[in-house]
Protein backbone atom coordinates (compact mmCIF):
# COMPACT_ATOMS: atom_id res chain seq x y z
CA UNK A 1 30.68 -41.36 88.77
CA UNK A 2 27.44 -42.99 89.11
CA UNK A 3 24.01 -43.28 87.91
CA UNK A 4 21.81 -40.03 87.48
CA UNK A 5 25.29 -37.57 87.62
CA UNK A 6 25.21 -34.56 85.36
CA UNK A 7 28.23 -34.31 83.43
CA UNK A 8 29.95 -31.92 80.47
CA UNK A 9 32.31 -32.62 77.64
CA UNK A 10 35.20 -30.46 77.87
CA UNK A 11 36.54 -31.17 74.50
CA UNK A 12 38.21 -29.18 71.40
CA UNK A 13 36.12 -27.15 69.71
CA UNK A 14 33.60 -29.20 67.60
CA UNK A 15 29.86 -28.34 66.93
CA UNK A 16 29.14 -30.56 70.50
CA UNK A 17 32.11 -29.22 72.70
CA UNK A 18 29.58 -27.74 74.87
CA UNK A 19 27.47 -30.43 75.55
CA UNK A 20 26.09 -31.65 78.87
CA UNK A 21 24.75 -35.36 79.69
CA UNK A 22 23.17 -37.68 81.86
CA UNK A 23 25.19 -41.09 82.88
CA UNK A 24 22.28 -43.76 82.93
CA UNK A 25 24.55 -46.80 83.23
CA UNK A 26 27.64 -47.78 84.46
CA UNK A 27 30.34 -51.10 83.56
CA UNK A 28 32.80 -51.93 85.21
CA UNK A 29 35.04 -53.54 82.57
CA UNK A 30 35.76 -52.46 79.00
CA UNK A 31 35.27 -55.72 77.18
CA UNK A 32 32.20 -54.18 74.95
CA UNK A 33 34.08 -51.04 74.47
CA UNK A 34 35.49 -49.53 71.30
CA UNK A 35 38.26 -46.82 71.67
CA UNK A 36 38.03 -43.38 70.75
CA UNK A 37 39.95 -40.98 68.59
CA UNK A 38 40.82 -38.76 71.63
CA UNK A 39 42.04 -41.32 74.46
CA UNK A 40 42.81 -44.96 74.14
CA UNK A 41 40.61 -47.73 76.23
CA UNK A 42 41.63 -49.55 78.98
CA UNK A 43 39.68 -53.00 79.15
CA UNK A 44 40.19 -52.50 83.26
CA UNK A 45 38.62 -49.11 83.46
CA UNK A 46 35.50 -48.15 84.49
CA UNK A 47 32.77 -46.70 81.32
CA UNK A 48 29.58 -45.15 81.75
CA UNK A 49 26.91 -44.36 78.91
CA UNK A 50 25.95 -40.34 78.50
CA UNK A 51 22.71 -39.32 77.10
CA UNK A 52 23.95 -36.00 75.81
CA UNK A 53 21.37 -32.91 75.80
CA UNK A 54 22.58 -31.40 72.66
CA UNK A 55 23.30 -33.97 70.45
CA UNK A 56 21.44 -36.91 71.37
CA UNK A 57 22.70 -39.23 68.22
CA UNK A 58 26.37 -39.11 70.02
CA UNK A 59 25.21 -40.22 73.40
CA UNK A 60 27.32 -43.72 73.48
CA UNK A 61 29.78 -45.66 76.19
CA UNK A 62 32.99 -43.60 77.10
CA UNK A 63 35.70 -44.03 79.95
CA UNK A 64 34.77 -42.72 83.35
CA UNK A 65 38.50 -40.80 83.72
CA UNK A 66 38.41 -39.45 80.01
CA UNK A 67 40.49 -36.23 80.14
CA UNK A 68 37.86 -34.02 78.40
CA UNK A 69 34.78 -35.47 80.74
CA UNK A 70 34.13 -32.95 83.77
CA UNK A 71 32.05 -34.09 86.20
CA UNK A 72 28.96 -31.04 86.89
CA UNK A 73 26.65 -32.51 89.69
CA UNK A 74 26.50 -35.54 91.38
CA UNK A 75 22.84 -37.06 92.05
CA UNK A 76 22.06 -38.28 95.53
């Protein structure tokens, strides 16, 4: 995933399950990253930052290969 792809959260049903973001920046290493309730953090992995379209107040850092993060367009 890179820069400018369009992506949706897959997630159980919450208020934002059906949310769709924007990545605007990529790391490649986990040191600044806290884990989340639904996967655990690896400080080798790749995390990208979401501006969600729905709920804007949860855009934040998450794991590139989180299990409920589906990849919807690529940019060029």
């Amino acid at each position: 995933m890179k820069v400018g792809d369009l992506v949706r959260w897959t997630g159980p049903p919450v208020a934002a399950s059906a949310d769709v973001g924007l990545i605007t920046k990529v790391a490649r290493h986990g040191g600044i990253i806290q884990p989340t309730p639904t996967q655990r953090t690896r400080v080798d992995s790749t995390h990208i930052f979401i501006q969600w379209m729905v709920v804007p107040e949860d855009s934040d850092w998450i794991a590139a290969d989180h299990r409920y993060l589906e990849l919807v367009n690529e940019s060029r």
